[in-house]
Protein backbone atom coordinates (compact mmCIF):
# COMPACT_ATOMS: atom_id res chain seq x y z
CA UNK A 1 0.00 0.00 0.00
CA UNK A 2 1.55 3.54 -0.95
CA UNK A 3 -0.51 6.43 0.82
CA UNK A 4 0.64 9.11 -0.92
CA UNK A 5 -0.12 12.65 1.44
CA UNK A 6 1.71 14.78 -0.64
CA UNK A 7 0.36 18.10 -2.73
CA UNK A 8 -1.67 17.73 -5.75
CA UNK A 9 1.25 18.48 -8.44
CA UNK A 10 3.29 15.81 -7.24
CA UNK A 11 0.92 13.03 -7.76
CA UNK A 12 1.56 12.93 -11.28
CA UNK A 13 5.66 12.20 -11.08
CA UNK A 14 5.34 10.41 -7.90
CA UNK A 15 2.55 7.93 -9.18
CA UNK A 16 4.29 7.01 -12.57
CA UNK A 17 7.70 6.24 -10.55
CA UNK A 18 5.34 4.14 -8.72
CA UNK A 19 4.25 2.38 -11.11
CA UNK A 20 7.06 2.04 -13.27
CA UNK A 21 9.75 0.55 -10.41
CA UNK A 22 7.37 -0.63 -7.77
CA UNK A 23 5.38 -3.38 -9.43
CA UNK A 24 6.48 -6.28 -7.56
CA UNK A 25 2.81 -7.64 -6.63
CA UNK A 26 -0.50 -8.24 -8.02
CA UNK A 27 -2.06 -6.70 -4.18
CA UNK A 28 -0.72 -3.11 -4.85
CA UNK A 29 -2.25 -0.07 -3.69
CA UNK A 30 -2.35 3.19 -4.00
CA UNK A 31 -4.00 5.78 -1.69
CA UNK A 32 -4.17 9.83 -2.72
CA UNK A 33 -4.95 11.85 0.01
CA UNK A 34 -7.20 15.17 -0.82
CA UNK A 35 -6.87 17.51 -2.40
CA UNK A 36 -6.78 15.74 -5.96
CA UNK A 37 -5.36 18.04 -8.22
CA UNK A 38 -5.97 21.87 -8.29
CA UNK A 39 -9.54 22.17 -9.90
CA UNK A 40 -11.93 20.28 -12.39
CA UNK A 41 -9.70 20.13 -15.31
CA UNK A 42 -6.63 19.15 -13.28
CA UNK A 43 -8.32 16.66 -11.44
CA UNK A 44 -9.64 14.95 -14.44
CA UNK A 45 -6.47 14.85 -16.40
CA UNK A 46 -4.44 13.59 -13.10
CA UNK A 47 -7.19 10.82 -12.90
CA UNK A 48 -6.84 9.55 -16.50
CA UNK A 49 -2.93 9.29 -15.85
CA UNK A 50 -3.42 7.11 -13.09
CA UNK A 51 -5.89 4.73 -14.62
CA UNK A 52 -3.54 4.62 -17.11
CA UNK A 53 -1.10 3.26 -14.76
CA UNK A 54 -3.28 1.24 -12.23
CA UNK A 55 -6.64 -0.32 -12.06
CA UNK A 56 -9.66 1.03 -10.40
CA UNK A 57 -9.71 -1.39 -8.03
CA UNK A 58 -6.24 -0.92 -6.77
CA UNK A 59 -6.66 3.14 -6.56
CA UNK A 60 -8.24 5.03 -3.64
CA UNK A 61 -8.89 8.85 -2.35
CA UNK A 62 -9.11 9.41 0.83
CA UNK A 63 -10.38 12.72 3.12
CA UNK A 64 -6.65 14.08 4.64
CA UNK A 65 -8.62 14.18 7.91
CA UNK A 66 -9.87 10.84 8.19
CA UNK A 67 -6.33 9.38 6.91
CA UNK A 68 -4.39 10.99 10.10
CA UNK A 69 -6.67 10.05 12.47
CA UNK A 70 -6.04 6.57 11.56
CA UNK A 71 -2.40 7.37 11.96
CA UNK A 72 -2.26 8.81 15.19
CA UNK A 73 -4.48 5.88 16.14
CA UNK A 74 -2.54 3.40 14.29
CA UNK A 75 -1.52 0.88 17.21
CA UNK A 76 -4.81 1.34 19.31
CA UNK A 77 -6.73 0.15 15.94
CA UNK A 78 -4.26 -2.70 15.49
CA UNK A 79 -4.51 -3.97 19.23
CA UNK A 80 -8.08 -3.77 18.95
CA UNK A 81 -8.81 -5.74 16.16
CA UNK A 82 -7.60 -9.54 16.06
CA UNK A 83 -7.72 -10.00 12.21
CA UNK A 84 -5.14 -6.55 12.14
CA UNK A 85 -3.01 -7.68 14.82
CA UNK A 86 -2.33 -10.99 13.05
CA UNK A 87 -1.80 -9.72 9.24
CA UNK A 88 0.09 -6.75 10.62
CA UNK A 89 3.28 -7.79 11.96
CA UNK A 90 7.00 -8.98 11.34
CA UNK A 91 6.00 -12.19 9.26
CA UNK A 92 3.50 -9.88 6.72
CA UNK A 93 4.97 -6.26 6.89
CA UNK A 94 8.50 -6.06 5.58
CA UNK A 95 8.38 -2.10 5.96
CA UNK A 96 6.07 0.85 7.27
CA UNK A 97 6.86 4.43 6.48
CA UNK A 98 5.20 7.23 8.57
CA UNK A 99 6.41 10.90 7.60
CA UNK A 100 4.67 13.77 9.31
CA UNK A 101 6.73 16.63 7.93
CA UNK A 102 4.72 19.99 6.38
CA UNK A 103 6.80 23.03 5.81
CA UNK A 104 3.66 24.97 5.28
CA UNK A 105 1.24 26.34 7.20
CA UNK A 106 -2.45 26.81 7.42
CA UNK A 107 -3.55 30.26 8.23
């Protein structure tokens, strides 16, 4: 899975290196936080390039507010839930990557 919480003009690049160098299973995913590009036109152009690349099924948008609550509540939502706290661990997750870094501010 590749949540991808970055701004909307970076989606583009960041998607095709993706999909070019990352295709090593059939289960990938690929989650775009909101904002999805930077208006209508944007948005639908961005959209066709990833279809291009990936199938429906495997792409996902998510609300920016709903994706770090589940961060910040990451562990509490894997000890809570058996079927998590078995699939999540050494034996089925060879890597997780959390960056929280925004050099810009919302006034």
């Amino acid at each position: 899975v590749f949540y991808l919480s970055i701004p909307p003009f970076a989606y583009d690049s960041v998607s095709l290196q993706i999909s070019t160098y990352c295709r090593t299973s059939a289960d990938l995913r690929i989650v775009f936080e909101k904002p999805f590009g930077d208006g209508y036109d944007d948005s639908k152009a961005l959209a066709e390039k990833v279809s291009s690349r990936f199938d429906d099924a495997s792409v996902y948008h998510i609300d920016h507010y709903l994706g770090k609550s589940v961060l910040r509540d990451f562990l509490e939502i894997r000890a809570s839930n058996p079927d998590l706290e078995n699939m999540l661990n050494k034996r089925f997750v060879s890597r997780v990557d959390v960056v929280l870094s925004e050099s810009i501010d919302v006034e």
